[in-house]
N, C-alpha and C. Protein backbone atom coordinates (compact mmCIF):
# COMPACT_ATOMS: atom_id res chain seq x y z
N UNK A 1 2.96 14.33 16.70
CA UNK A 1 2.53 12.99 16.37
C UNK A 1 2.86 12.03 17.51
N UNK A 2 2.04 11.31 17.85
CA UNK A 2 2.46 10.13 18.94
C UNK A 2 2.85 8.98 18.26
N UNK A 3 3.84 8.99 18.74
CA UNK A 3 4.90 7.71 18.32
C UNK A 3 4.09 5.89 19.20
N UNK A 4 4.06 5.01 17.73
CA UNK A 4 3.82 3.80 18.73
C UNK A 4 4.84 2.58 18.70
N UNK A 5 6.21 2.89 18.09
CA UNK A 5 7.67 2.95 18.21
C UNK A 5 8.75 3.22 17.93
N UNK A 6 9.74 2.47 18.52
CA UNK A 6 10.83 3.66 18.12
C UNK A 6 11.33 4.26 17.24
N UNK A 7 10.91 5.43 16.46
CA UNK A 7 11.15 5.69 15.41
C UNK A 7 9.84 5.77 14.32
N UNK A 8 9.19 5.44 15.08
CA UNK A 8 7.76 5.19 14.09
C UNK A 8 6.21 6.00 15.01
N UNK A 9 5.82 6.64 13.58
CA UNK A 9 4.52 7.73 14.38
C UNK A 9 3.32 7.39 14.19
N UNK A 10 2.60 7.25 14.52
CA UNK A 10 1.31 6.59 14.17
C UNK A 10 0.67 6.87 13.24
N UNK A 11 0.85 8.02 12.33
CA UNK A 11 0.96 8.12 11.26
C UNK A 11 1.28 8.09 9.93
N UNK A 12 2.72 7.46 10.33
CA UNK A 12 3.23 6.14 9.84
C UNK A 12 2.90 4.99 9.22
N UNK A 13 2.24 4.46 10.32
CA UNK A 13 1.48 3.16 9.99
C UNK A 13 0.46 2.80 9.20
N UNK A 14 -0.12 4.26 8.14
CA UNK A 14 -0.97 4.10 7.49
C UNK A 14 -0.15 3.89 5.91
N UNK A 15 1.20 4.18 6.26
CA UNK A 15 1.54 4.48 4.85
C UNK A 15 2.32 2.90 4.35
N UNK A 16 2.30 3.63 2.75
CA UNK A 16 1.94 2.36 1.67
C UNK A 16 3.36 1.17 2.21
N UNK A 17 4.34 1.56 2.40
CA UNK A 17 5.53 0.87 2.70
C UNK A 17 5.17 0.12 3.69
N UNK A 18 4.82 0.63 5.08
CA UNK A 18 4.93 0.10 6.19
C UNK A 18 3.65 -1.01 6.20
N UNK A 19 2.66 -0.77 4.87
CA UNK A 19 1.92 -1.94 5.61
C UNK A 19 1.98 -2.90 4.21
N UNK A 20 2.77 -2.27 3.42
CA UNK A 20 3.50 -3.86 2.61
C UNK A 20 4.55 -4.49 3.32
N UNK A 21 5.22 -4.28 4.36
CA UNK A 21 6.04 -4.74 5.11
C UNK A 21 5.22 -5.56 6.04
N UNK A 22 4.20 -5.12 6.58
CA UNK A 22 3.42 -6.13 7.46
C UNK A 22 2.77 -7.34 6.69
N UNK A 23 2.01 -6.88 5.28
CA UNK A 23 1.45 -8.31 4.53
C UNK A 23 2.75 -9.37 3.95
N UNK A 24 4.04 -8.44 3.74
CA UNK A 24 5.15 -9.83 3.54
C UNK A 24 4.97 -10.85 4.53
N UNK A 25 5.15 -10.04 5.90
CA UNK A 25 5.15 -10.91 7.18
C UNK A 25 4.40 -11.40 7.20
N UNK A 26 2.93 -11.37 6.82
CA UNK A 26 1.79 -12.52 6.84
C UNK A 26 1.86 -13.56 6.27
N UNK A 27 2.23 -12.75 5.02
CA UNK A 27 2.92 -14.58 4.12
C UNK A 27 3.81 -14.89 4.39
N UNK A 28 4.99 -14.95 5.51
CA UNK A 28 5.85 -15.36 5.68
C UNK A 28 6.92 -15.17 5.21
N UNK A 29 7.17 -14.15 4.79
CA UNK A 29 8.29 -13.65 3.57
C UNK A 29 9.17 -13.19 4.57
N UNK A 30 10.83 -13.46 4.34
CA UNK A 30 11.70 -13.13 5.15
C UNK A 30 12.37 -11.20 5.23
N UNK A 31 12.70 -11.16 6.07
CA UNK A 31 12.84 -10.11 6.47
C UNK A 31 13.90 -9.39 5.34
N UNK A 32 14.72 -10.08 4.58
CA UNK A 32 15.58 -9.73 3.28
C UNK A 32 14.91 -9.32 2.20
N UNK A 33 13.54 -9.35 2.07
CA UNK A 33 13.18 -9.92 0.88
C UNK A 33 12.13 -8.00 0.56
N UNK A 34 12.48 -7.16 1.50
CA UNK A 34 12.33 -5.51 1.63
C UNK A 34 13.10 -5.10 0.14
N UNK A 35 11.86 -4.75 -0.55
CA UNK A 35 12.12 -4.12 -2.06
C UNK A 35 12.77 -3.05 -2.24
N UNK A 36 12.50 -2.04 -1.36
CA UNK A 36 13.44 -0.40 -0.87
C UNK A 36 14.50 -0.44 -1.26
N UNK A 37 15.38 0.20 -1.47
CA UNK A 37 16.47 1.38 -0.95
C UNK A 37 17.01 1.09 0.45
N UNK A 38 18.09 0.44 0.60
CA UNK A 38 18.59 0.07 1.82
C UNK A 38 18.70 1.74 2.38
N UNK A 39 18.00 1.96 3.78
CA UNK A 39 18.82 3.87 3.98
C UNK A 39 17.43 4.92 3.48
N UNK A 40 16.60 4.37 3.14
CA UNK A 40 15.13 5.05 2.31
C UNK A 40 14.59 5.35 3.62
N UNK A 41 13.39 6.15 3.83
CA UNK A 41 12.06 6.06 4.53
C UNK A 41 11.29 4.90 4.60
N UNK A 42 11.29 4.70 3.34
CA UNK A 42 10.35 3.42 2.43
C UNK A 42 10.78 2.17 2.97
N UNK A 43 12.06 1.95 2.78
CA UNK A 43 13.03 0.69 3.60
C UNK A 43 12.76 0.87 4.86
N UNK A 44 12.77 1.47 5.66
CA UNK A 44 12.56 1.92 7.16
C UNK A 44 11.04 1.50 7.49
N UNK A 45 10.10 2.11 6.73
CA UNK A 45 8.58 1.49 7.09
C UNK A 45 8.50 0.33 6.81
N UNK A 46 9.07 -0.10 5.83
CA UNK A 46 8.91 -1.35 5.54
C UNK A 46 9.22 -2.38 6.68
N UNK A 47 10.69 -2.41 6.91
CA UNK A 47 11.02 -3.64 7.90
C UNK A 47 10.01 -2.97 9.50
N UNK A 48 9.54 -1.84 9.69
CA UNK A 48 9.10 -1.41 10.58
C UNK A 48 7.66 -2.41 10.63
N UNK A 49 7.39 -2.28 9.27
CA UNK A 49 5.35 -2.86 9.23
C UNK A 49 6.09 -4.58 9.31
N UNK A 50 6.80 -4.97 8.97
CA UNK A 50 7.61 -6.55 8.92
C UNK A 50 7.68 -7.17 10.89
N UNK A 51 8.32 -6.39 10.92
CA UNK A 51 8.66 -6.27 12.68
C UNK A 51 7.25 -5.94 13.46
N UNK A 52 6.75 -5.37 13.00
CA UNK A 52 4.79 -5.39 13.80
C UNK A 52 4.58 -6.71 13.86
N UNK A 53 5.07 -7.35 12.85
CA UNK A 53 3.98 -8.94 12.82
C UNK A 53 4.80 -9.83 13.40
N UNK A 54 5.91 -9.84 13.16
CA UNK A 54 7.35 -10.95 13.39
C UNK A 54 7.61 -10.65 14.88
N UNK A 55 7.68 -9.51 15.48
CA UNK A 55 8.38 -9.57 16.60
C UNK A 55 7.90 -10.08 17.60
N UNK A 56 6.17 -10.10 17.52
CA UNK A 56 5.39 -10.71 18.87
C UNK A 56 5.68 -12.38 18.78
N UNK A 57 6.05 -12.81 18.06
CA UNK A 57 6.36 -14.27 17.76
C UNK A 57 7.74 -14.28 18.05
N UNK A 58 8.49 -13.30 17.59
CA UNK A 58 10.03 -13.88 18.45
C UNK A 58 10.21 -13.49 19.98
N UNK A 59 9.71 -12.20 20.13
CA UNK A 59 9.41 -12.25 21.96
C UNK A 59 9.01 -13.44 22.53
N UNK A 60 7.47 -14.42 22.30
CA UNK A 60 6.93 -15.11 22.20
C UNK A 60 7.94 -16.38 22.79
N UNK A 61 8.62 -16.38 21.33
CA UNK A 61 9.36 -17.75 21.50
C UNK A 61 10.70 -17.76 22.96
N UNK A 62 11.00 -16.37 22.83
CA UNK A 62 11.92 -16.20 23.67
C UNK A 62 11.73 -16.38 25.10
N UNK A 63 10.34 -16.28 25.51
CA UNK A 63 9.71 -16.22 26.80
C UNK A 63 9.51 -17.60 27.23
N UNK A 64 8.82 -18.69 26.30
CA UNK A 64 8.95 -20.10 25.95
C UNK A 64 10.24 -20.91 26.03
N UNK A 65 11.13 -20.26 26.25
CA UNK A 65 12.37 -21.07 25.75
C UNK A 65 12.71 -20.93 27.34
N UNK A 66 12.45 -19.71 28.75
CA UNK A 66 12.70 -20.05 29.57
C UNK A 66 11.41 -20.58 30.65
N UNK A 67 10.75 -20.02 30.13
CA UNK A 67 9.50 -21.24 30.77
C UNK A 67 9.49 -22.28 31.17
């Protein structure tokens, strides 16, 4: 499987956890708010599909801040 990060296979990304973790992040739902099993798979895709959407915005900001 080709991995598209760390820890995560691109096959992955189809599953049910990881892309309810990405629509929290659309609505803005905080990164606590992962229904899982702290230690699960499920918990793991989850903040994984969360972090797809969130992280290009905190890189983002971080790059901005020395700009």
């Amino acid at each position: 499987m080709e991995a598209v990060g760390e820890g995560i296979d691109r096959d992955e990304t189809n599953m049910p956890a990881y892309l309810d973790g990405r629509r929290a992040a659309e609505r803005q739902e905080d990164a606590e708010a992962n229904p899982h099993a702290a230690g699960s798979d499920e918990h793991r895709l989850w903040r994984a599909g969360h972090a797809s959407v969130t992280a290009p915005d905190i890189v983002a900001d971080q790059i901005g801040d020395f700009a």
